[in-house]
N, C-alpha and C. Protein backbone atom coordinates (compact mmCIF):
# COMPACT_ATOMS: atom_id res chain seq x y z
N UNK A 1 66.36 54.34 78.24
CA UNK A 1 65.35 54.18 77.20
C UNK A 1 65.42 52.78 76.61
N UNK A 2 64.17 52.29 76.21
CA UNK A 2 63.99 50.76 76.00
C UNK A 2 64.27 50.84 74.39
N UNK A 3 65.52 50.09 74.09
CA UNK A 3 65.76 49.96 72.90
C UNK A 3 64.48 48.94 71.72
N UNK A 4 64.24 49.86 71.01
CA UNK A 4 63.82 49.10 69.83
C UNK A 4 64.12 48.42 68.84
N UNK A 5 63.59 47.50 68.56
CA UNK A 5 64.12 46.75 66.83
C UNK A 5 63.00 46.14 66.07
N UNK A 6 62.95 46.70 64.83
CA UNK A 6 62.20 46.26 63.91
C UNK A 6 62.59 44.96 63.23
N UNK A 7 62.18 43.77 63.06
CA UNK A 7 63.06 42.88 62.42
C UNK A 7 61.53 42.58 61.71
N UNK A 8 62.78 41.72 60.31
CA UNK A 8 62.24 41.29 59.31
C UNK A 8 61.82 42.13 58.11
N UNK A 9 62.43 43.12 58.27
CA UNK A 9 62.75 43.89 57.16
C UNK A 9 62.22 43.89 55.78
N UNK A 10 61.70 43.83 54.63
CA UNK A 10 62.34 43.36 53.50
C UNK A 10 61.64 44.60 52.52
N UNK A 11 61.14 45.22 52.93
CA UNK A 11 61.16 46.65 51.86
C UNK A 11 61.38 47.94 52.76
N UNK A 12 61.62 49.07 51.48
CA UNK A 12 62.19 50.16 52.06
C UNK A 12 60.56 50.67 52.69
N UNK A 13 59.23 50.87 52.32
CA UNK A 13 58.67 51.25 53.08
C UNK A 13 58.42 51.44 54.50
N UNK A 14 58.46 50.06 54.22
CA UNK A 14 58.25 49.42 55.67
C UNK A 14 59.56 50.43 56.98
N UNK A 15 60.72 50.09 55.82
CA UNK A 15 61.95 50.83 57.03
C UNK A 15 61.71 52.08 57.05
N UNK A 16 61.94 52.93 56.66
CA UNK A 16 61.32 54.22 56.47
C UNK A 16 60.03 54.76 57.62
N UNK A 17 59.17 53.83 57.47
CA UNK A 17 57.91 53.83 58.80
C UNK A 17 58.79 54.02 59.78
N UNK A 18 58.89 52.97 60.15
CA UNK A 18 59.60 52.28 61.27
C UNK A 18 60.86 53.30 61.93
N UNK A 19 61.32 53.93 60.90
CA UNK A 19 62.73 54.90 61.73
C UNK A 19 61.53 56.19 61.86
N UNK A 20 60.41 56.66 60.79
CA UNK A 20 59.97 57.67 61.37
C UNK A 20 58.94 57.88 62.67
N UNK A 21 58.64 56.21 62.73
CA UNK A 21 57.93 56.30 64.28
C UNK A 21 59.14 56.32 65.56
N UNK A 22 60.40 55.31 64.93
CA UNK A 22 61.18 55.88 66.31
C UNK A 22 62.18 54.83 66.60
N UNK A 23 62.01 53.63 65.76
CA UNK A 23 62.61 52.20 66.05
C UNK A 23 63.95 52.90 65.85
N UNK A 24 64.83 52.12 66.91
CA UNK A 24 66.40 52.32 67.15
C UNK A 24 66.75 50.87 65.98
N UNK A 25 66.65 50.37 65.91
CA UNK A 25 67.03 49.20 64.87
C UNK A 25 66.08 48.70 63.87
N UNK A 26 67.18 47.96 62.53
CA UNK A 26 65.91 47.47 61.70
C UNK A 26 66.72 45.73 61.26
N UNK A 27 65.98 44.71 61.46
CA UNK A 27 66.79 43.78 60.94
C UNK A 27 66.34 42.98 59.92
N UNK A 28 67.35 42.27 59.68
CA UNK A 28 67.34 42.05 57.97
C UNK A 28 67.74 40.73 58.08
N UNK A 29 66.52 39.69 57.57
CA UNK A 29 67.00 38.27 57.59
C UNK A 29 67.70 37.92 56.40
N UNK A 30 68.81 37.00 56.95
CA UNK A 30 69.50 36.34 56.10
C UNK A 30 69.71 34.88 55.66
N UNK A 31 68.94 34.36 56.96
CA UNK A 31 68.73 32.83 57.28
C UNK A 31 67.61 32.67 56.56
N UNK A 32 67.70 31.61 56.29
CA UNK A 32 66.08 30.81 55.70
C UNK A 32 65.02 31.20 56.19
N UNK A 33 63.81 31.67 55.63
CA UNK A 33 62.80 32.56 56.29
C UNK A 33 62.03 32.90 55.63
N UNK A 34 60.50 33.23 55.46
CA UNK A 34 59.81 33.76 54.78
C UNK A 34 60.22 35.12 54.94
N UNK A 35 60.64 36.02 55.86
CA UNK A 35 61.36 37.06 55.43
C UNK A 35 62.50 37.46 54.88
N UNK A 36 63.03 36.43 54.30
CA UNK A 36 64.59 36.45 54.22
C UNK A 36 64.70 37.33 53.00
N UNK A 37 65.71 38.02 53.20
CA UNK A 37 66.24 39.34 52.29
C UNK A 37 67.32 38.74 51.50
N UNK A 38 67.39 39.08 50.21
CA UNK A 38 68.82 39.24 49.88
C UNK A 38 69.78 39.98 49.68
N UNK A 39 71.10 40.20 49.50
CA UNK A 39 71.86 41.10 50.14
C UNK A 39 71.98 42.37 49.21
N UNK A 40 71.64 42.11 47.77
CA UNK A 40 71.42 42.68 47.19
C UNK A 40 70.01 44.17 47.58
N UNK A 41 69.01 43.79 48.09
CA UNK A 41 67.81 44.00 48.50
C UNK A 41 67.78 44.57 50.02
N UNK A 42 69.06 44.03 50.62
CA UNK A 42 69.27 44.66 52.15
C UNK A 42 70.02 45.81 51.81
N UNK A 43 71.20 45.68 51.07
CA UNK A 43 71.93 46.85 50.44
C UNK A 43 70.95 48.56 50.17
N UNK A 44 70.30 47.71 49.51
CA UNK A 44 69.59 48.77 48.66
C UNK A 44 68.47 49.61 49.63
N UNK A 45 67.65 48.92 50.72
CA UNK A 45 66.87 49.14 51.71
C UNK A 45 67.91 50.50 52.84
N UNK A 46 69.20 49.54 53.27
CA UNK A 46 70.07 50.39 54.25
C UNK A 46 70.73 51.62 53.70
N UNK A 47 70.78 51.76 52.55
CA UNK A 47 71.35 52.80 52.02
C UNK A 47 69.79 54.07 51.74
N UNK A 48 69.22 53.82 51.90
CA UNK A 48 67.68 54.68 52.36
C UNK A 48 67.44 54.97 53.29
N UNK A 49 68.21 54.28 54.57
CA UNK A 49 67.77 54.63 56.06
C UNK A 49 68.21 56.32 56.71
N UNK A 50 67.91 56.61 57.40
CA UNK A 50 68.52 57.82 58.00
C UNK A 50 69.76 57.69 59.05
N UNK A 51 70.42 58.88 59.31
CA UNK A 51 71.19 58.34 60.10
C UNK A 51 70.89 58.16 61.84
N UNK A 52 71.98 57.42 62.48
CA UNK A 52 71.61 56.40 63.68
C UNK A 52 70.28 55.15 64.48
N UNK A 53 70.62 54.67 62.96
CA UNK A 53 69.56 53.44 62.80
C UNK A 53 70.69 52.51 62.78
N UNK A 54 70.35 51.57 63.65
CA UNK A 54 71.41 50.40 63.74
C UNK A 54 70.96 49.56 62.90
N UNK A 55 71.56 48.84 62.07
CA UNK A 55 71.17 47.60 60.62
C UNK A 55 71.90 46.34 61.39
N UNK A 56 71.06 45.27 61.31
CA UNK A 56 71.41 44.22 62.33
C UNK A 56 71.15 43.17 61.06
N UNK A 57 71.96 42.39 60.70
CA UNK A 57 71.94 40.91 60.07
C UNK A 57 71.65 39.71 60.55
N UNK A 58 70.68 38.86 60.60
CA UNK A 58 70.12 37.86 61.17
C UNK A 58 70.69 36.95 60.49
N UNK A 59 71.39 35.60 61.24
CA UNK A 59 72.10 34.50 60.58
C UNK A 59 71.64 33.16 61.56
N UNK A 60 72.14 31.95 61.07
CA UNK A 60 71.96 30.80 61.63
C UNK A 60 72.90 29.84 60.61
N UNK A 61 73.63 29.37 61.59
CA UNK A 61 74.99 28.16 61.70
C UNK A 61 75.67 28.65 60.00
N UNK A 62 75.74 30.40 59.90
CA UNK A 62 76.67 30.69 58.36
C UNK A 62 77.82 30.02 58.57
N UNK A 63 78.81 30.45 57.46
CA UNK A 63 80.23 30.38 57.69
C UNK A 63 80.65 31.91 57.88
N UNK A 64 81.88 32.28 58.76
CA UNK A 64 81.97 33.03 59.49
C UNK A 64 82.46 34.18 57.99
N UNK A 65 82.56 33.81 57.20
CA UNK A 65 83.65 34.45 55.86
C UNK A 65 82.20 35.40 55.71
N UNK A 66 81.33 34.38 55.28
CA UNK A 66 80.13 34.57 54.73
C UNK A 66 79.19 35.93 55.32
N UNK A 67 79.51 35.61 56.70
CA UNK A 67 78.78 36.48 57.59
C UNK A 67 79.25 37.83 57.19
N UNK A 68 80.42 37.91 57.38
CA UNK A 68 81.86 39.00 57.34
C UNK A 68 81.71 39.34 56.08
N UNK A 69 81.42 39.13 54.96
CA UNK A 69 81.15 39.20 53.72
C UNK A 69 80.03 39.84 53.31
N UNK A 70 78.71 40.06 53.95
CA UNK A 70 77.64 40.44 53.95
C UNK A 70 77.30 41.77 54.72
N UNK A 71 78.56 41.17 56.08
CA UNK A 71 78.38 42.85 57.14
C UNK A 71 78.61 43.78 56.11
N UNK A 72 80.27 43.68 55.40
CA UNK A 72 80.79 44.44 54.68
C UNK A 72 79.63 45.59 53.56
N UNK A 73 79.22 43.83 53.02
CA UNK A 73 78.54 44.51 51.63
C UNK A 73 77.31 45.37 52.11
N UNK A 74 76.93 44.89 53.31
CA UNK A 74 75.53 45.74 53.35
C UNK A 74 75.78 46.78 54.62
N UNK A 75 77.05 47.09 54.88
CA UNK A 75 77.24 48.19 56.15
C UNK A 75 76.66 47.84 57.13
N UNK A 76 76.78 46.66 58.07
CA UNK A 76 75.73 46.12 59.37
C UNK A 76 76.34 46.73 60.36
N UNK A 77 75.70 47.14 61.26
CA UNK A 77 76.15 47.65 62.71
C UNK A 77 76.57 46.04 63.91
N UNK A 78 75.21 45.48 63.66
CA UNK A 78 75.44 44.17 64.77
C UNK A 78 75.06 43.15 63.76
N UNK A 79 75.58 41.49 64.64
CA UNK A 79 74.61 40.41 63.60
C UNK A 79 73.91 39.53 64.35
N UNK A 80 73.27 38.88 64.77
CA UNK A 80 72.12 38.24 65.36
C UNK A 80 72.37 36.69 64.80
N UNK A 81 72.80 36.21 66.03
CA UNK A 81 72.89 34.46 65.75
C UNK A 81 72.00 33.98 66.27
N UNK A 82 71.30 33.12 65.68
CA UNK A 82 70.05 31.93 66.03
C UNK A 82 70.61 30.76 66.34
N UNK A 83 72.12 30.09 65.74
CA UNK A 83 72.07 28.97 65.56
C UNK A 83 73.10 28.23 66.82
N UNK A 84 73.76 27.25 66.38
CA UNK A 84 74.64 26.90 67.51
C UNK A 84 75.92 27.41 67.55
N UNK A 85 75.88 28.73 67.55
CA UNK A 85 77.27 29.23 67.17
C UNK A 85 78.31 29.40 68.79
N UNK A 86 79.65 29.06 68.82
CA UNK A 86 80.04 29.00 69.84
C UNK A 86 81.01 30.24 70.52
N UNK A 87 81.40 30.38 71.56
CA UNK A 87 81.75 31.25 71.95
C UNK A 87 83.24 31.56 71.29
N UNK A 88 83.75 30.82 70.46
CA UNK A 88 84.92 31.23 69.65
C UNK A 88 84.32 31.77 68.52
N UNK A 89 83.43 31.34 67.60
CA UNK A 89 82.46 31.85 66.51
C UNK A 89 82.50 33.46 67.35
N UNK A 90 81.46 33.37 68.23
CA UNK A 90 81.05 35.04 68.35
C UNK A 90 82.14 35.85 68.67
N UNK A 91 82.97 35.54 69.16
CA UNK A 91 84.71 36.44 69.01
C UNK A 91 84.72 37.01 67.92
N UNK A 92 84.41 36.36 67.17
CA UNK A 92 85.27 36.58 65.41
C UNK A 92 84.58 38.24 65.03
N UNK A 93 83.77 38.21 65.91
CA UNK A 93 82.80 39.81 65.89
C UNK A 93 82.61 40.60 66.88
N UNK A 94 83.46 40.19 67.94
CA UNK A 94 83.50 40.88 69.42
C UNK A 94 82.26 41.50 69.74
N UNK A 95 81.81 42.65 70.20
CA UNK A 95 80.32 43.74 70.72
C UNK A 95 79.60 43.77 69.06
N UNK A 96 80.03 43.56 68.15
CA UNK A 96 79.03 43.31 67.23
C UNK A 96 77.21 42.30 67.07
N UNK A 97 78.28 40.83 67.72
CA UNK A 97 77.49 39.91 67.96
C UNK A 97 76.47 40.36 68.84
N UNK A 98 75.77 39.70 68.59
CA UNK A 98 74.58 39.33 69.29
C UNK A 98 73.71 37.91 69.49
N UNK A 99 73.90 37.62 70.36
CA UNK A 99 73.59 35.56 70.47
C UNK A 99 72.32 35.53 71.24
N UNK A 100 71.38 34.97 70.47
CA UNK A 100 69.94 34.45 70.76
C UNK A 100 70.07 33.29 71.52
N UNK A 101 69.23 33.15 72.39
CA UNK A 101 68.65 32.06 73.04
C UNK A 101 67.29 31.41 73.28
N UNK A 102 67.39 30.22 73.10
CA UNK A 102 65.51 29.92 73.23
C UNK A 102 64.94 29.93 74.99
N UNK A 103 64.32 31.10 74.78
CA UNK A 103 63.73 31.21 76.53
C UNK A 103 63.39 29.92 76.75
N UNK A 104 62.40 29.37 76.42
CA UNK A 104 62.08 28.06 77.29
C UNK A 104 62.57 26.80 77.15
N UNK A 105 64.15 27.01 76.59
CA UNK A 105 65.01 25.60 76.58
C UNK A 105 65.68 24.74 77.87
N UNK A 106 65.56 23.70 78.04
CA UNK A 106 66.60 23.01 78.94
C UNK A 106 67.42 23.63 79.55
N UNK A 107 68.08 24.36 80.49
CA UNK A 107 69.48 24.51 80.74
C UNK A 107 70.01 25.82 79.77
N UNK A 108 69.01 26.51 79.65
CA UNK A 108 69.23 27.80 79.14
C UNK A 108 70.38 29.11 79.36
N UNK A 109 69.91 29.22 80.92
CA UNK A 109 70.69 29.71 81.67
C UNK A 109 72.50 29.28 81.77
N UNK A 110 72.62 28.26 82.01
CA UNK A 110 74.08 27.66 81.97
C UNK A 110 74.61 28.18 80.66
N UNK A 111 73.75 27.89 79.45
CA UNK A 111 74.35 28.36 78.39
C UNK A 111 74.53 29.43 77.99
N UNK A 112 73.85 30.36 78.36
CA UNK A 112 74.18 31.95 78.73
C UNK A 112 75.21 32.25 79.49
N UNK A 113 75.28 31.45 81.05
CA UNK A 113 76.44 31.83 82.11
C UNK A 113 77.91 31.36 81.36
N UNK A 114 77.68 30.31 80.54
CA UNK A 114 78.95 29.85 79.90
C UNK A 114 79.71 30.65 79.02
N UNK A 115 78.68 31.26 78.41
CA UNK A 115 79.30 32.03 77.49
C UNK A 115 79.83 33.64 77.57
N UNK A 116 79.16 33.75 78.56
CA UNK A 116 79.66 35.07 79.59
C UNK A 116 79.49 36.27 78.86
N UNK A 117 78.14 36.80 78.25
CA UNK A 117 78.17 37.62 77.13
C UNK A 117 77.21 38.98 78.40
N UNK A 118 77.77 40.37 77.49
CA UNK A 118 77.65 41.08 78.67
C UNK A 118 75.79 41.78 77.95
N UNK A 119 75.61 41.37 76.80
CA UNK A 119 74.16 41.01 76.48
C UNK A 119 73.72 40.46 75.53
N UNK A 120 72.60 40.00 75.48
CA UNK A 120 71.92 37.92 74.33
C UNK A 120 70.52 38.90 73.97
N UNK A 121 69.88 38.15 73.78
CA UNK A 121 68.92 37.88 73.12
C UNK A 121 67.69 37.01 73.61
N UNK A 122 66.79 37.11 74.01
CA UNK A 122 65.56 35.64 74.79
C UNK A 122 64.66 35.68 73.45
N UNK A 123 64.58 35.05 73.12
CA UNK A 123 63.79 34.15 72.17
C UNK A 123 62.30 32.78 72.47
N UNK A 124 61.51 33.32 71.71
CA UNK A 124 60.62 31.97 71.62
C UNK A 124 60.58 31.49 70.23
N UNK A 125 60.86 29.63 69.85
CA UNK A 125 60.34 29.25 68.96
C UNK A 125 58.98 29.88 68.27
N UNK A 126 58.93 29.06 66.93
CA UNK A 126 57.74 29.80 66.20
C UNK A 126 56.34 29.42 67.11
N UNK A 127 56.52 27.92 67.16
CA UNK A 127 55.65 26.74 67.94
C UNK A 127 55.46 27.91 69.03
N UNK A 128 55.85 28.49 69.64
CA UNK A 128 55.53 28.72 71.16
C UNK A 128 55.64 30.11 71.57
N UNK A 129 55.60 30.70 70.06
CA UNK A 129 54.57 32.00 70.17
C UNK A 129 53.55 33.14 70.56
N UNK A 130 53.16 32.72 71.35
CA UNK A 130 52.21 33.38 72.52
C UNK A 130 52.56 33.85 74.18
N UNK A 131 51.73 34.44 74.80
CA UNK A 131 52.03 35.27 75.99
C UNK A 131 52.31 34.40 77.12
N UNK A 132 51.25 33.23 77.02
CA UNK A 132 50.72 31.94 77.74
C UNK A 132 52.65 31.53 77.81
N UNK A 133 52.99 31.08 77.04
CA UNK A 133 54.33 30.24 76.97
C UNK A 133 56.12 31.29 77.40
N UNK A 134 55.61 32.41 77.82
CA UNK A 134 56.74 33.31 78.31
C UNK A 134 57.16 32.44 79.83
N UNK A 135 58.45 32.19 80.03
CA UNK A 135 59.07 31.87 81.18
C UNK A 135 59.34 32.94 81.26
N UNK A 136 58.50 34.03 82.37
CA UNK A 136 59.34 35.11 82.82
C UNK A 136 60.12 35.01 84.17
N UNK A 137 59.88 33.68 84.82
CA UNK A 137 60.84 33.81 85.81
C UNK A 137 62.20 33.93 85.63
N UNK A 138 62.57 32.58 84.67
CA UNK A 138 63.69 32.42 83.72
C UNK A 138 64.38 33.74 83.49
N UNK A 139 63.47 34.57 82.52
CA UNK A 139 63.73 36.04 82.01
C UNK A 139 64.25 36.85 82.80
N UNK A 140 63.70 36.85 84.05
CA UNK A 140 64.08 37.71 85.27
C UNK A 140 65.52 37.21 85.77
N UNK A 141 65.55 35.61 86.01
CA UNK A 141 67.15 35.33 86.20
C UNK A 141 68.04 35.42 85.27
N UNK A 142 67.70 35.12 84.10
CA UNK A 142 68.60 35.85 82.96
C UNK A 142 69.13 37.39 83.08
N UNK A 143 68.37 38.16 83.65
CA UNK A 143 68.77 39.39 83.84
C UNK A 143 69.59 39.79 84.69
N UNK A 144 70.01 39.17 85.56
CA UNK A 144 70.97 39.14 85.98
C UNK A 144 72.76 38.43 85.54
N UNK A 145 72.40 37.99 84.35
CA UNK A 145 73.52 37.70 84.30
C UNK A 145 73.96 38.66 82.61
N UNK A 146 73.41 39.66 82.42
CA UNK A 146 73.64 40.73 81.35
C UNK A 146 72.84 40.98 81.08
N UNK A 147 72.76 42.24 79.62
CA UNK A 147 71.10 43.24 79.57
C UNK A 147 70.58 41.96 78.74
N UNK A 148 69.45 42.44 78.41
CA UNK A 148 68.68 41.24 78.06
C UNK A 148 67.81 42.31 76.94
N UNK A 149 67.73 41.62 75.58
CA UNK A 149 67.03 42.14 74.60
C UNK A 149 65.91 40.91 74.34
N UNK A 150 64.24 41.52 74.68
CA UNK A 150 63.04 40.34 74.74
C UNK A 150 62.73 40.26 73.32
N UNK A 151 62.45 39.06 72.60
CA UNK A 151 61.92 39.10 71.47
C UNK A 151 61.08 37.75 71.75
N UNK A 152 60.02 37.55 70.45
CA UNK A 152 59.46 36.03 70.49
C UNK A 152 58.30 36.72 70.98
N UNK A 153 57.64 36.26 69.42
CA UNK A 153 55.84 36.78 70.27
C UNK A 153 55.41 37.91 71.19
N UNK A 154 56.13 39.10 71.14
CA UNK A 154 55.58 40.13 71.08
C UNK A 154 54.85 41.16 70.40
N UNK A 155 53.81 41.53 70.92
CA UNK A 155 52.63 42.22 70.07
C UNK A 155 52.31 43.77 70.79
N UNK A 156 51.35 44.39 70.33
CA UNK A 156 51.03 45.37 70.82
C UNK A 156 50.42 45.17 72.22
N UNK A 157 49.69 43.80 72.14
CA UNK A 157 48.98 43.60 72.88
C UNK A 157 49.71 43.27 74.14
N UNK A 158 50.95 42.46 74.31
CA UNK A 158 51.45 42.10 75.45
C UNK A 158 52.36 42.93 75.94
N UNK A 159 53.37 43.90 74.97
CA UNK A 159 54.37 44.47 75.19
C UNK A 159 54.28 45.21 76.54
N UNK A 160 53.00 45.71 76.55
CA UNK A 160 53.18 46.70 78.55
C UNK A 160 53.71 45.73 79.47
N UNK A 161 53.04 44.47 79.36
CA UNK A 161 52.98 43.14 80.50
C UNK A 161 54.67 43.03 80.05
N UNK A 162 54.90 42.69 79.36
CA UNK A 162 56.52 42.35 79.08
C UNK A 162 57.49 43.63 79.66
N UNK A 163 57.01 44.70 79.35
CA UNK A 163 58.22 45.73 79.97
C UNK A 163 57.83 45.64 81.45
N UNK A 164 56.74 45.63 81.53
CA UNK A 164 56.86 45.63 83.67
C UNK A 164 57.03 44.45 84.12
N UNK A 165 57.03 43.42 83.81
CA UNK A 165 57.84 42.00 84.31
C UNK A 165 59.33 42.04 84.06
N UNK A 166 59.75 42.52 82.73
CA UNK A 166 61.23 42.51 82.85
C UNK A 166 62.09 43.61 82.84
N UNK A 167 61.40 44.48 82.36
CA UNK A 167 62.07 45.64 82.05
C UNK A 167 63.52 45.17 81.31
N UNK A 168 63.53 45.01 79.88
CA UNK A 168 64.39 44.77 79.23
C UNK A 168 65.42 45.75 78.79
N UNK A 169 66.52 45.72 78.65
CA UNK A 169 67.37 46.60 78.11
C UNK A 169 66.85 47.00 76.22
N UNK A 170 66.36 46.33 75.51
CA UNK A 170 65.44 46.31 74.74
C UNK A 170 64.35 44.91 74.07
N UNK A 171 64.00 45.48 72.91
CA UNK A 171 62.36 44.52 72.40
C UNK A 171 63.09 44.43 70.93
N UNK A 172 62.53 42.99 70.80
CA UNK A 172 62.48 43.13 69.18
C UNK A 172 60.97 42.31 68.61
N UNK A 173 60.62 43.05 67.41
CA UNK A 173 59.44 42.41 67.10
C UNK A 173 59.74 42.44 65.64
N UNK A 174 58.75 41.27 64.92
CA UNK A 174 58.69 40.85 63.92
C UNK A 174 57.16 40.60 63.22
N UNK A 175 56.80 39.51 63.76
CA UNK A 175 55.33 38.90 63.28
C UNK A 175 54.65 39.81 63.97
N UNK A 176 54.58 39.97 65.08
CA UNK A 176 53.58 40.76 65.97
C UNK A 176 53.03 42.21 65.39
N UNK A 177 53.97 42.52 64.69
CA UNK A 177 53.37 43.99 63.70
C UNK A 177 53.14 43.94 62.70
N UNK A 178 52.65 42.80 61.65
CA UNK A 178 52.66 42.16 60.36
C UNK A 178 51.33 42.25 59.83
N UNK A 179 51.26 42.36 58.94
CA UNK A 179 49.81 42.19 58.22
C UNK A 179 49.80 40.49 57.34
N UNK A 180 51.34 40.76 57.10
CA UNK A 180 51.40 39.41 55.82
C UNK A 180 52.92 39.09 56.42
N UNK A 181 53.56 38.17 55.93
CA UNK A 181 54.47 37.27 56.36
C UNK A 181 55.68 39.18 55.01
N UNK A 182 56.48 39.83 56.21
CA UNK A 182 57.56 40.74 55.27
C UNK A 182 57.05 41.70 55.02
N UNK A 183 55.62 42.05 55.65
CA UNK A 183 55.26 42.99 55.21
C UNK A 183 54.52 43.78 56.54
N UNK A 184 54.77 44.85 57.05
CA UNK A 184 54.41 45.89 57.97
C UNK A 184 53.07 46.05 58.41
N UNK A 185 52.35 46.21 59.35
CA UNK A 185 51.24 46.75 59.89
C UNK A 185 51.22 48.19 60.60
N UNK A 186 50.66 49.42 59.29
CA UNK A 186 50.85 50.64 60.32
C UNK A 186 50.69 50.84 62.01
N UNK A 187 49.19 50.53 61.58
CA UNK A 187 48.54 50.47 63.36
C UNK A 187 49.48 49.57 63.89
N UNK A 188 49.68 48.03 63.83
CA UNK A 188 50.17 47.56 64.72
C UNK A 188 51.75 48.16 64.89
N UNK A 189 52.21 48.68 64.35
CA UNK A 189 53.42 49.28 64.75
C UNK A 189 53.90 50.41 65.08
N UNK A 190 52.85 51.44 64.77
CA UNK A 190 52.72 52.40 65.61
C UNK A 190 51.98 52.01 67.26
N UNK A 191 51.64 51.35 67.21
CA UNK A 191 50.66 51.13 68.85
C UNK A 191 52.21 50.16 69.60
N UNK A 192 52.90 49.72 69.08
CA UNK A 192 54.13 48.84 69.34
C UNK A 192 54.89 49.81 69.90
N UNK A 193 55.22 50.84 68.95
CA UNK A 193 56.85 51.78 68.97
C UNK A 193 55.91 52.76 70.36
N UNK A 194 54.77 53.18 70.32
CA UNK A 194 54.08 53.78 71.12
C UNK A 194 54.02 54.12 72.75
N UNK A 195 53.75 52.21 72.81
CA UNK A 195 53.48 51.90 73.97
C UNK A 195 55.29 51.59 74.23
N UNK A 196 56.15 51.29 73.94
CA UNK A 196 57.04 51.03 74.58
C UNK A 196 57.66 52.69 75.13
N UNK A 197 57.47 53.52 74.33
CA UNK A 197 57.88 55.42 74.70
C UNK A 197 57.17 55.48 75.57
N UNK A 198 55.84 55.20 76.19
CA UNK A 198 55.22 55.38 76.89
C UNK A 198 55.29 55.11 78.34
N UNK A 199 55.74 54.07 77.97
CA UNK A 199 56.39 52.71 79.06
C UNK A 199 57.86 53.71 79.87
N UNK A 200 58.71 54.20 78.43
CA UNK A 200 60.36 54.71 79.22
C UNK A 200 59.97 55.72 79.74
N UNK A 201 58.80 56.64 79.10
CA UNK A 201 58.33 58.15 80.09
C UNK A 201 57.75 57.78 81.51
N UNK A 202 56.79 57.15 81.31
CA UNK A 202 56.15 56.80 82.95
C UNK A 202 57.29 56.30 84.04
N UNK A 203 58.32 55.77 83.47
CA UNK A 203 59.60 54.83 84.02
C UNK A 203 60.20 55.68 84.70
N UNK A 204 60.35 57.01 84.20
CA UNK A 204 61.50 58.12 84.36
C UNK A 204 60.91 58.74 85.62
């Protein structure tokens, strides 16, 4: 089954939707962001969730105390690095971590094979947002070197095309189900959580 994640979090409505349509995860920015939560406000959101909803913390170049400081306070299951964090950094959290990469960077791949992680994250910048700018060849060789969770400009609209080109171990979406910058789109996220169930039944 194609794991889900809701990211960008920042009210309990919104989470609440989201676990009762079906999302396996909900994440909660912590980095600089028009969604960015505070921990106070993530606290208060995760302690509303139901149980076996994974709570994922989104960070970029923290200090590792800091990070560890926040899992604590707000009960995180995993944490989600954006930034240049290195393969001694993501130790400090063993199968917790989770390390993003920008799909259509330079030498992407090497930096994945280097770090020898048994699954990342594919990412698109904000800039490069759209369906047009997916390296799915890339994506496809990435998959071979661990599961692969797709995020970056996924919508209702592309997500079928994305699970039958890569068939990801899971999806994460953010903007693509939004009405406003933190704030939820029923339809678009029910037609999201939808089509991907749809996708693991026909699969089976």
């Amino acid at each position: 089954m194609t794991r889900i994640k809701i990211c960008g979090i920042t009210n309990i409505k919104d989470a609440l939707l989201a676990a009762d349509l079906g999302a396996d995860a909900m994440g909660f920015i912590f980095a600089p962001s028009p969604r960015h939560v505070s921990n106070e406000r993530a606290r208060e959101i995760i302690f509303e969730l139901p149980p076996f909803i994974f709570k994922v913390g989104v960070f970029k170049n923290e200090r590792i105390s800091k990070v560890k400081e926040i899992m604590d306070y707000c009960s995180l299951d995993f944490v989600q690095f954006h930034g240049e964090e290195d393969k001694s950094y993501l130790n400090e959290f063993g199968q917790k971590a989770i390390k993003v990469f920008e799909m259509n960077k330079k030498n992407v791949l090497n930096e994945i094979k280097k770090l020898s992680l048994p699954f990342f994250m594919l990412d698109l910048s904000k800039e490069e947002e759209n369906e047009i700018n997916f390296d799915w060849k890339m994506a496809q060789e990435a998959k071979k070197l661990g599961k692969v969770i797709l995020a970056g400009g996924l919508t209702p609209d592309n997500i079928e095309r994305a699970l039958q080109i890569i068939t990801p171990f899971g999806v994460d979406v953010c903007r693509g189900v939004e009405k406003e910058d933190g704030v939820k789109n029923l339809n678009k996220l029910k037609e999201f959580i939808l089509k991907v169930r749809k996708w693991d039944f026909l699969k089976t």
